[in-house]
N, C-alpha and C. Protein backbone atom coordinates (compact mmCIF):
# COMPACT_ATOMS: atom_id res chain seq x y z
N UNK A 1 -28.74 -20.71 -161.20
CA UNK A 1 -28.09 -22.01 -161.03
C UNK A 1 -26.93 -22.17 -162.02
N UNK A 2 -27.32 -21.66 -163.57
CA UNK A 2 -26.13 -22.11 -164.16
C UNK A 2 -24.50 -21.27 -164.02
N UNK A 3 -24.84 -20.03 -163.17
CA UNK A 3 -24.11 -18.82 -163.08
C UNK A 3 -23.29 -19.12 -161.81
N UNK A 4 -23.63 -20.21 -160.95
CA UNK A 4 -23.17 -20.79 -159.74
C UNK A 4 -21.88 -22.17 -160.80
N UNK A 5 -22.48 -22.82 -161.09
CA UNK A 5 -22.22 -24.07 -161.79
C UNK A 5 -21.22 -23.56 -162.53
N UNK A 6 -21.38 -22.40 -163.38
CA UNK A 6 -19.76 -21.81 -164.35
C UNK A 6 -18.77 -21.19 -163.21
N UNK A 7 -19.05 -20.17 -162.44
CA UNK A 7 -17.87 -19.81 -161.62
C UNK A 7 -17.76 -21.33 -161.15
N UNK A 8 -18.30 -22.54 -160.16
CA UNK A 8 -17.46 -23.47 -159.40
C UNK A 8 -16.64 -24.21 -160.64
N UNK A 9 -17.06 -24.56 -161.43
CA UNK A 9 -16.02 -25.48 -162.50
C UNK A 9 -15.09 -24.57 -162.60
N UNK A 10 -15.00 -22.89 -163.17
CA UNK A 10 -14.21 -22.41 -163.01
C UNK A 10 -13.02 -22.52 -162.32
N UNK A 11 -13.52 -22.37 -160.98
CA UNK A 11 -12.77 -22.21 -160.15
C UNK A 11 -12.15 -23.33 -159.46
N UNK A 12 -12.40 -24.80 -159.43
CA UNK A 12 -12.14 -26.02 -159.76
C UNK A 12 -11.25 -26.14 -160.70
N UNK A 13 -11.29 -25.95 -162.04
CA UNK A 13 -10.28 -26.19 -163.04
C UNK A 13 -9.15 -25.56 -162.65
N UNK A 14 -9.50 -24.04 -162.34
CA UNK A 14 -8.48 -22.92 -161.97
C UNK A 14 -7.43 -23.56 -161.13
N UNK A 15 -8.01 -23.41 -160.22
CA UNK A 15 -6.76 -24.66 -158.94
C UNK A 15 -6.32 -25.38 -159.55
N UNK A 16 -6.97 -26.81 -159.94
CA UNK A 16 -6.22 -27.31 -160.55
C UNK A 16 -5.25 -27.69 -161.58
N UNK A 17 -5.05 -26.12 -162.37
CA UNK A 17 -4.50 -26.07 -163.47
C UNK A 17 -3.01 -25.10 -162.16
N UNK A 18 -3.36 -24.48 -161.47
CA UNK A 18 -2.33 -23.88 -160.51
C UNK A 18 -1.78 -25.35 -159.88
N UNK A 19 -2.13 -25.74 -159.03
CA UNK A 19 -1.42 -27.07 -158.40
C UNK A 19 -0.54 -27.96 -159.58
N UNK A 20 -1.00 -28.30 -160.67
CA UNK A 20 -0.20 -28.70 -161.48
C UNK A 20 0.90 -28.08 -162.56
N UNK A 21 1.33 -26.64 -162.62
CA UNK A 21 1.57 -25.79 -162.78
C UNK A 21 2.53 -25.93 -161.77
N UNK A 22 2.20 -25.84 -160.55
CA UNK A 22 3.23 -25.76 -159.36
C UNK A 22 4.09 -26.76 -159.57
N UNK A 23 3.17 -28.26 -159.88
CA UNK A 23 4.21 -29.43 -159.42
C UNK A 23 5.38 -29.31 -160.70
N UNK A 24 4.99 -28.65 -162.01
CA UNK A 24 5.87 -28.45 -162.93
C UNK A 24 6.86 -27.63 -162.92
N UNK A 25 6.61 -26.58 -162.64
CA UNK A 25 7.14 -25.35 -162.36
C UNK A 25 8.33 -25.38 -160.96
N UNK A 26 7.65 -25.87 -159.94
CA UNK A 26 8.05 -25.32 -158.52
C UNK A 26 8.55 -25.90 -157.79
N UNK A 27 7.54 -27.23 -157.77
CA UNK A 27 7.87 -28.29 -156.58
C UNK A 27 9.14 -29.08 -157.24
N UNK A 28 9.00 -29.42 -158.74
CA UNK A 28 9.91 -30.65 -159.29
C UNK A 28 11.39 -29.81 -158.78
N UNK A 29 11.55 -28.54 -159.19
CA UNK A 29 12.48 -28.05 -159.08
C UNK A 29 13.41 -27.64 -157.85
N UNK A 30 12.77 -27.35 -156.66
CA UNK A 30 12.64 -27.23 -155.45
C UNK A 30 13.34 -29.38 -155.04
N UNK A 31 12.73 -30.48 -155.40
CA UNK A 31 13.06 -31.68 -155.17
C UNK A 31 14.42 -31.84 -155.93
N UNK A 32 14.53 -31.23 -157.51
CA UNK A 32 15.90 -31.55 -157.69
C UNK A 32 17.09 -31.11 -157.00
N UNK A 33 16.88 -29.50 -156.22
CA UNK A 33 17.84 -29.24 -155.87
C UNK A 33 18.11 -29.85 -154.47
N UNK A 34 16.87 -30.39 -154.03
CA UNK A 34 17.35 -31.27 -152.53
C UNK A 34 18.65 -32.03 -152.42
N UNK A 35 19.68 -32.21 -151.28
CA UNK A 35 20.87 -33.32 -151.29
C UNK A 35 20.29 -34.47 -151.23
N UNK A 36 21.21 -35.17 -151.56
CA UNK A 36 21.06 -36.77 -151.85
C UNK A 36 19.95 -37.30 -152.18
N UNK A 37 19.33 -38.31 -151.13
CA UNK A 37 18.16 -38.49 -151.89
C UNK A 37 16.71 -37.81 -151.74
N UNK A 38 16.94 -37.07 -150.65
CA UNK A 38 15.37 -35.87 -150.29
C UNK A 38 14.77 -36.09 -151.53
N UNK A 39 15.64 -35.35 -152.84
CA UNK A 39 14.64 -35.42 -153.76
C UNK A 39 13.73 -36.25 -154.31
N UNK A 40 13.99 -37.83 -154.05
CA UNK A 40 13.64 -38.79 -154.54
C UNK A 40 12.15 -39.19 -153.79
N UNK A 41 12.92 -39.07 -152.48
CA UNK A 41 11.56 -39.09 -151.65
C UNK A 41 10.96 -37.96 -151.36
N UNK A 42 11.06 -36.98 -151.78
CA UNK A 42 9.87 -36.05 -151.83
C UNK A 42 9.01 -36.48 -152.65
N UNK A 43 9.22 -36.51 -154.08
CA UNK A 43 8.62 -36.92 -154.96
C UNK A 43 7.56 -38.08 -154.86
N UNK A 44 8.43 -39.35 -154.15
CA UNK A 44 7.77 -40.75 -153.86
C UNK A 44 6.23 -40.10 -152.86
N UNK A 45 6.73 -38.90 -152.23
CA UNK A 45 5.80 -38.51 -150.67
C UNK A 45 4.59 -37.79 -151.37
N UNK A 46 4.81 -37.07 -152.55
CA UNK A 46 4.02 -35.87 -153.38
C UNK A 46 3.30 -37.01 -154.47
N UNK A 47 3.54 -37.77 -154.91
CA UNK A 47 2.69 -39.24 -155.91
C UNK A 47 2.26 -39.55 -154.52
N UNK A 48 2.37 -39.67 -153.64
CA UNK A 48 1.27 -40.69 -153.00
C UNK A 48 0.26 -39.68 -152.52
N UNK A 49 1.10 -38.50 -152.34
CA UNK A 49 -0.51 -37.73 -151.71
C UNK A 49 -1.26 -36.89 -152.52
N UNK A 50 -0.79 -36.73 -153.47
CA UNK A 50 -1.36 -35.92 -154.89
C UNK A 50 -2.02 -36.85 -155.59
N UNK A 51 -1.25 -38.15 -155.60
CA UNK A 51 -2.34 -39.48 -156.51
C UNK A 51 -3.64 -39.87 -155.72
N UNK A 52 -3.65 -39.61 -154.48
CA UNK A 52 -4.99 -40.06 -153.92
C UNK A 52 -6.39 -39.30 -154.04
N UNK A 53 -5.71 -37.78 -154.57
CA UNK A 53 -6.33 -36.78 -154.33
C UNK A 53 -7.07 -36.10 -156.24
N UNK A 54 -5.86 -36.24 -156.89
CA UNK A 54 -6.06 -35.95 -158.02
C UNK A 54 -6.97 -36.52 -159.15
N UNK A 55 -7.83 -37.85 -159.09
CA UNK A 55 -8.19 -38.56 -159.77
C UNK A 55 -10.08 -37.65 -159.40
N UNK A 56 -10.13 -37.25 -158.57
CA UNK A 56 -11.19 -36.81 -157.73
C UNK A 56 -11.33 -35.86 -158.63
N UNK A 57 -9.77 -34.68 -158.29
CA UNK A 57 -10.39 -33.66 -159.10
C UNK A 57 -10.85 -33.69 -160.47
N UNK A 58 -9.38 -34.46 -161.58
CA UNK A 58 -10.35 -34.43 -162.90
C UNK A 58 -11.02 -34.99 -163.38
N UNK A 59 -11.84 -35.64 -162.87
CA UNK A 59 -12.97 -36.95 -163.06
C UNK A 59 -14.21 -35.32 -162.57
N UNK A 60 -13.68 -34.66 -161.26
CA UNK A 60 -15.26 -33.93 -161.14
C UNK A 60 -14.78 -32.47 -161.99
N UNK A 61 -13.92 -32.62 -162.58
CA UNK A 61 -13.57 -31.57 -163.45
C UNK A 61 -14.63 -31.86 -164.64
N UNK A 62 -14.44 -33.09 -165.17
CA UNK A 62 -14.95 -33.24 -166.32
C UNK A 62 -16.39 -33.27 -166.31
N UNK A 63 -16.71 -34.03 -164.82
CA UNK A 63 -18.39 -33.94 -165.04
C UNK A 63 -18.93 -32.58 -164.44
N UNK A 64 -18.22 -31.48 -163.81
CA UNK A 64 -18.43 -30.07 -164.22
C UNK A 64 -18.83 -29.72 -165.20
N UNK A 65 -18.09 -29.69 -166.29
CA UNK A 65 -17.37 -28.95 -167.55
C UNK A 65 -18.80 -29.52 -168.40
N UNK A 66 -18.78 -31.07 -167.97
CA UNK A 66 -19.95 -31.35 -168.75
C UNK A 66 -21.45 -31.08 -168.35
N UNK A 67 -21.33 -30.85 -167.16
CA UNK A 67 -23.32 -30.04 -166.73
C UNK A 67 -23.05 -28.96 -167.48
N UNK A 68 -21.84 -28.34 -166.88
CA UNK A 68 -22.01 -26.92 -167.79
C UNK A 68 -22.47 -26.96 -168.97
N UNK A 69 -21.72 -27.61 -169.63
CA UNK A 69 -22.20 -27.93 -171.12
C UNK A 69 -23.63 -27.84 -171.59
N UNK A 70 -24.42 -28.83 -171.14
CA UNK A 70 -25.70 -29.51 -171.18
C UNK A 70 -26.32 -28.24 -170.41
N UNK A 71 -26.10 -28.15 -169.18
CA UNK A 71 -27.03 -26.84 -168.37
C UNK A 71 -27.07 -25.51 -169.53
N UNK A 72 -26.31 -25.27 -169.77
CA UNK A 72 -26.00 -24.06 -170.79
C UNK A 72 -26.03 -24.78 -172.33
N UNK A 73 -26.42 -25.33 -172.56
CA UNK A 73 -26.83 -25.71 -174.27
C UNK A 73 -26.93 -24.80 -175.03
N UNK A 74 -28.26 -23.68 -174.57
CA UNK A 74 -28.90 -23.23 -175.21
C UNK A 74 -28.22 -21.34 -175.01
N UNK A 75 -27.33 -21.43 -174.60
CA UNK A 75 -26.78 -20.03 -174.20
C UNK A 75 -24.80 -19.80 -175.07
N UNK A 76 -24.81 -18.59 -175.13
CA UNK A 76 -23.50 -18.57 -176.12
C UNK A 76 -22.24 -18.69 -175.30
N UNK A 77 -21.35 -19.28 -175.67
CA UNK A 77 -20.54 -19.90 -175.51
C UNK A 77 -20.15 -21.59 -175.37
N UNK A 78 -20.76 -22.31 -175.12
CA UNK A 78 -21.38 -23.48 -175.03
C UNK A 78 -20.31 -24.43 -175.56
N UNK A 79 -19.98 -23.32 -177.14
CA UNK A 79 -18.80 -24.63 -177.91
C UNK A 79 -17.60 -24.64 -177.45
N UNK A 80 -16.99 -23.60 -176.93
CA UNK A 80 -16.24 -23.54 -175.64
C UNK A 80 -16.22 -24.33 -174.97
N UNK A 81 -17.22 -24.52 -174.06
CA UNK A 81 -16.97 -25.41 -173.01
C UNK A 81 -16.93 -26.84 -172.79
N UNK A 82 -18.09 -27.10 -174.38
CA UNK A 82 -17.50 -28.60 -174.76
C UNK A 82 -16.12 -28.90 -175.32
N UNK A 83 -15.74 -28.08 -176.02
CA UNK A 83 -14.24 -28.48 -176.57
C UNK A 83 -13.01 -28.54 -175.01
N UNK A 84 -13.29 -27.55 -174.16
CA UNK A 84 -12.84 -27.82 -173.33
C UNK A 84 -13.27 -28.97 -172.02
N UNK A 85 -14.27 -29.45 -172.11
CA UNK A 85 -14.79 -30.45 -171.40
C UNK A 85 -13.94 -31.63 -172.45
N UNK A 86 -14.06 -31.82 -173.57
CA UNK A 86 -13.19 -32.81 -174.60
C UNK A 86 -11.44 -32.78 -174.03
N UNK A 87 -10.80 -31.36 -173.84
CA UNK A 87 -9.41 -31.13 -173.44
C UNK A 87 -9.42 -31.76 -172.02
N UNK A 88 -10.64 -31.73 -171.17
CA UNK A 88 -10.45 -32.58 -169.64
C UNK A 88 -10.19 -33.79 -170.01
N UNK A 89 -11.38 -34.48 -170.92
CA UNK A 89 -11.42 -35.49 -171.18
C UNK A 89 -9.77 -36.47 -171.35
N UNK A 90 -9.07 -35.57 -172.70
CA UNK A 90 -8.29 -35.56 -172.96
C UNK A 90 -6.72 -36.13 -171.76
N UNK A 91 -6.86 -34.66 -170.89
CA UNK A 91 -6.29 -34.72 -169.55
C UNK A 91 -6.78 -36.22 -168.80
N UNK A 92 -7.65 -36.63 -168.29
CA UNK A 92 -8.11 -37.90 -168.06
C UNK A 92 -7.02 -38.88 -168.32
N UNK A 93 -7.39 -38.90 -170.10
CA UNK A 93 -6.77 -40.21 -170.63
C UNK A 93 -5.56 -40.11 -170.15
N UNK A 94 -4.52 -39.18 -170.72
CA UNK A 94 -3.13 -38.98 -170.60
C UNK A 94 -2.67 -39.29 -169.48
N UNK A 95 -3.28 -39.19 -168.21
CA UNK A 95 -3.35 -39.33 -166.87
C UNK A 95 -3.31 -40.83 -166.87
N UNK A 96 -4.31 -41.17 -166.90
CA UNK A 96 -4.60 -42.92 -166.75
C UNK A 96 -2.80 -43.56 -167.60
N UNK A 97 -3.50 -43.34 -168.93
CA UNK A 97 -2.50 -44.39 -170.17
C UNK A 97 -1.18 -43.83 -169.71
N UNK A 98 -0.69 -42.30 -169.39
CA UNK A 98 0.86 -41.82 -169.49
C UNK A 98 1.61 -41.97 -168.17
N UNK A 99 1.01 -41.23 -167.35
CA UNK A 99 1.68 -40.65 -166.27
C UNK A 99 1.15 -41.63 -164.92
N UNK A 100 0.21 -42.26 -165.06
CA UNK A 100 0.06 -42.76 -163.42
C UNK A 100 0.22 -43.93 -163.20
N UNK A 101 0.92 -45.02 -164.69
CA UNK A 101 1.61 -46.07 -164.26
C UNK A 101 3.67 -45.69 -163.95
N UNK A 102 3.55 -44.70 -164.57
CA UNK A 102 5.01 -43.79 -163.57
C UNK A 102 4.87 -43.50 -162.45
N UNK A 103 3.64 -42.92 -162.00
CA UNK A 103 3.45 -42.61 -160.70
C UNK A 103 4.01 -43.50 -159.84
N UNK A 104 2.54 -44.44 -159.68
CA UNK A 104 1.97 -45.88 -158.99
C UNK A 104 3.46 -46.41 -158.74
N UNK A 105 4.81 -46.61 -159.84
CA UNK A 105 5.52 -47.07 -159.25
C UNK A 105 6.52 -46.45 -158.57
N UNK A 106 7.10 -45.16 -158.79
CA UNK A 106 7.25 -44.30 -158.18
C UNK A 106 6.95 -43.78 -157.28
N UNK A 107 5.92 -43.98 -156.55
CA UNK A 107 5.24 -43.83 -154.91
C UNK A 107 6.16 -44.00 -153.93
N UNK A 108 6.34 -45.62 -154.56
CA UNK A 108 6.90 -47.30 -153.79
C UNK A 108 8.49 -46.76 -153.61
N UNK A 109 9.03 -45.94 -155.00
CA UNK A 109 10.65 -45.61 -154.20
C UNK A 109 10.86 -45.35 -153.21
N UNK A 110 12.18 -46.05 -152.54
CA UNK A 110 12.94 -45.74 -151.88
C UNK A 110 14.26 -45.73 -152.56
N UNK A 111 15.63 -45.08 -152.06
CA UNK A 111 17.01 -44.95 -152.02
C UNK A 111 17.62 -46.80 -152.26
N UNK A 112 16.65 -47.65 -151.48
CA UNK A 112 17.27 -48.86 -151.47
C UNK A 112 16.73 -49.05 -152.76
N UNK A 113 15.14 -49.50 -153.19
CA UNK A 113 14.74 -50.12 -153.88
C UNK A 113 14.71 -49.53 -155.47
N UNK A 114 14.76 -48.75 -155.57
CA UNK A 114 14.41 -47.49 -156.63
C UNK A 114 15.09 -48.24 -157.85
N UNK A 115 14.68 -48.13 -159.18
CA UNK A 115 15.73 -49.06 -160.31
C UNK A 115 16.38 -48.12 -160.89
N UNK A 116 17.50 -48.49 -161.74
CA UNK A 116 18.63 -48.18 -162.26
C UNK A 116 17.72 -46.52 -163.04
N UNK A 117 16.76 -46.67 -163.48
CA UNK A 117 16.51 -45.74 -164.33
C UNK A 117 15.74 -44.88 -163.88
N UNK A 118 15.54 -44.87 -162.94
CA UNK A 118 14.31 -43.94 -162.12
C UNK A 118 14.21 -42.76 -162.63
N UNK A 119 15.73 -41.65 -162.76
CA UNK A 119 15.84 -40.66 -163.29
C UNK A 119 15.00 -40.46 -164.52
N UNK A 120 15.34 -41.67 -165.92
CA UNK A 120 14.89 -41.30 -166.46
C UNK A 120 13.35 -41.30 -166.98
N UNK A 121 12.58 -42.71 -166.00
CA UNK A 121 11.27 -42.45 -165.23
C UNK A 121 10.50 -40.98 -165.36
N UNK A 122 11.42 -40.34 -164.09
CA UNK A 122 10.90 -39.19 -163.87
C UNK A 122 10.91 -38.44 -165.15
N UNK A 123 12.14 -38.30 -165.87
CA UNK A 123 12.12 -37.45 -166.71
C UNK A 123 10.97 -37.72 -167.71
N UNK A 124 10.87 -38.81 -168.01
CA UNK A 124 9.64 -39.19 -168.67
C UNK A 124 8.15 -38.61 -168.30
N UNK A 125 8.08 -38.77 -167.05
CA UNK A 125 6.77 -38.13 -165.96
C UNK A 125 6.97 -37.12 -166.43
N UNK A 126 8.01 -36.05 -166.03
CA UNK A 126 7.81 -34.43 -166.53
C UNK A 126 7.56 -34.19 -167.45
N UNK A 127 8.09 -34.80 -168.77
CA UNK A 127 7.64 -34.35 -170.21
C UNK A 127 6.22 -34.52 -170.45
N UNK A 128 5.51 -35.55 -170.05
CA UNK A 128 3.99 -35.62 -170.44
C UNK A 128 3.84 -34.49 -169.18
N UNK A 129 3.79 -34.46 -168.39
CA UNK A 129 3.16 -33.90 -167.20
C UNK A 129 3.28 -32.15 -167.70
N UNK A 130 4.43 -31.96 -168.65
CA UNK A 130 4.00 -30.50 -168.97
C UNK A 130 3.44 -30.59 -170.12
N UNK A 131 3.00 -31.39 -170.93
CA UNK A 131 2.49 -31.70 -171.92
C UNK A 131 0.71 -31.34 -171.58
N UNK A 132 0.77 -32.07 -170.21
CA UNK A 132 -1.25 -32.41 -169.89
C UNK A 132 -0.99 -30.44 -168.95
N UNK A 133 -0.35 -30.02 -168.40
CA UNK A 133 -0.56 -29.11 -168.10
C UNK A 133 -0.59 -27.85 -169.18
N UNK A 134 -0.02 -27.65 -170.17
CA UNK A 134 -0.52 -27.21 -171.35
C UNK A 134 -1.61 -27.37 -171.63
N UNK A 135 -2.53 -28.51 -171.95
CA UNK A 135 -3.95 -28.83 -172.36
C UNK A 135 -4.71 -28.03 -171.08
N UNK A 136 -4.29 -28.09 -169.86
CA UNK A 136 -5.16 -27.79 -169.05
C UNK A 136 -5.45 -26.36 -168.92
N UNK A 137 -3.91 -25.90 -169.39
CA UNK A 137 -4.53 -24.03 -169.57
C UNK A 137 -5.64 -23.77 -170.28
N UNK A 138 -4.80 -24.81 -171.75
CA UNK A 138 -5.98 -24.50 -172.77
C UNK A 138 -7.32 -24.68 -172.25
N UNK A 139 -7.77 -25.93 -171.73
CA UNK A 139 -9.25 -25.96 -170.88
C UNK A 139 -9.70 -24.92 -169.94
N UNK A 140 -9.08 -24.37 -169.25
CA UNK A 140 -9.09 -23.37 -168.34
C UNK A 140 -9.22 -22.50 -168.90
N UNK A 141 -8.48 -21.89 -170.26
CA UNK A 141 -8.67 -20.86 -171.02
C UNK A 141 -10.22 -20.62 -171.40
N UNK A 142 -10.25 -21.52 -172.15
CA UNK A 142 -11.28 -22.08 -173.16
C UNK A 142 -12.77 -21.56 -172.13
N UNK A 143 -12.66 -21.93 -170.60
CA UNK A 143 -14.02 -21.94 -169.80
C UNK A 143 -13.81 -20.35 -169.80
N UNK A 144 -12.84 -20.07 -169.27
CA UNK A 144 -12.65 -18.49 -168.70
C UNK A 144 -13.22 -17.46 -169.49
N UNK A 145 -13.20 -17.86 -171.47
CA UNK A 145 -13.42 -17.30 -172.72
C UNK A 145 -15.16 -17.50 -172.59
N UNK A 146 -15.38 -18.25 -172.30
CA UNK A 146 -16.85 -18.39 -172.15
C UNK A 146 -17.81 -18.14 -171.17
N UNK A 147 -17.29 -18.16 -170.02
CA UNK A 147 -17.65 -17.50 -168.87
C UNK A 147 -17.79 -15.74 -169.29
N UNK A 148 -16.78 -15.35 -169.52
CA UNK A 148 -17.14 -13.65 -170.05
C UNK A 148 -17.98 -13.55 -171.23
């Protein structure tokens, strides 16, 4: 059971450290180079369907990370996986307090309505957003180190 329970968090975190990775890496970049405003509303289209979806994953990221924890107490690696269950945690907050009252309003853009500063909105979004995707390697790291 606990050998089931470490590969799925694994592999749970894994994705989700790739999907966000992407949106840093791939997608943002791919939206800037769109004409006019594509980019804007891609973005508005990718917060609404990534925000509905994402709260799921690291909420069951964390209560993964944390059976693991507790299921495996008594087996080596353990401090691993709490420090990295702490780095989800972490991810969580940053999420809530940083990035998803940028989101939330950012969804709602449009070309008409969008405010003077949106740009720098976003730019704001990206800097934390590679900020929590950093932590998330590290978490991802951190399980992967303990899993072997």
């Amino acid at each position: 059971m606990l050998s089931a329970l470490e590969v799925i968090t694994t592999v749970v975190v894994g994705v989700m450290v790739g999907v966000e990775f992407s949106v840093a890496f791939v997608m943002n970049r791919i939206f800037d180079a769109l004409p006019e405003d594509s980019g804007q509303l891609g973005r508005a289209h990718g917060g609404r369907m990534l925000g509905a979806v994402m709260p799921f994953w690291y909420f069951g990221s964390v209560a993964l990370a944390a059976a693991w924890a507790v299921a495996g107490r008594h087996h080596s690696g353990t401090g691993l996986v709490v420090v990295a269950a702490g780095l989800l945690v972490l991810t969580v907050l940053m999420s809530v307090l940083l990035l998803v009252p940028i989101n939330n309003r950012s969804k709602t853009w449009t070309p008409e309505n969008r405010p003077e500063d949106w740009k720098e909105q976003m730019n704001r979004w990206e800097r934390w957003h590679y900020v929590r995707v950093a932590v998330l390697i590290g978490a991802f790291t951190l399980l992967v180190t303990a899993l072997a």
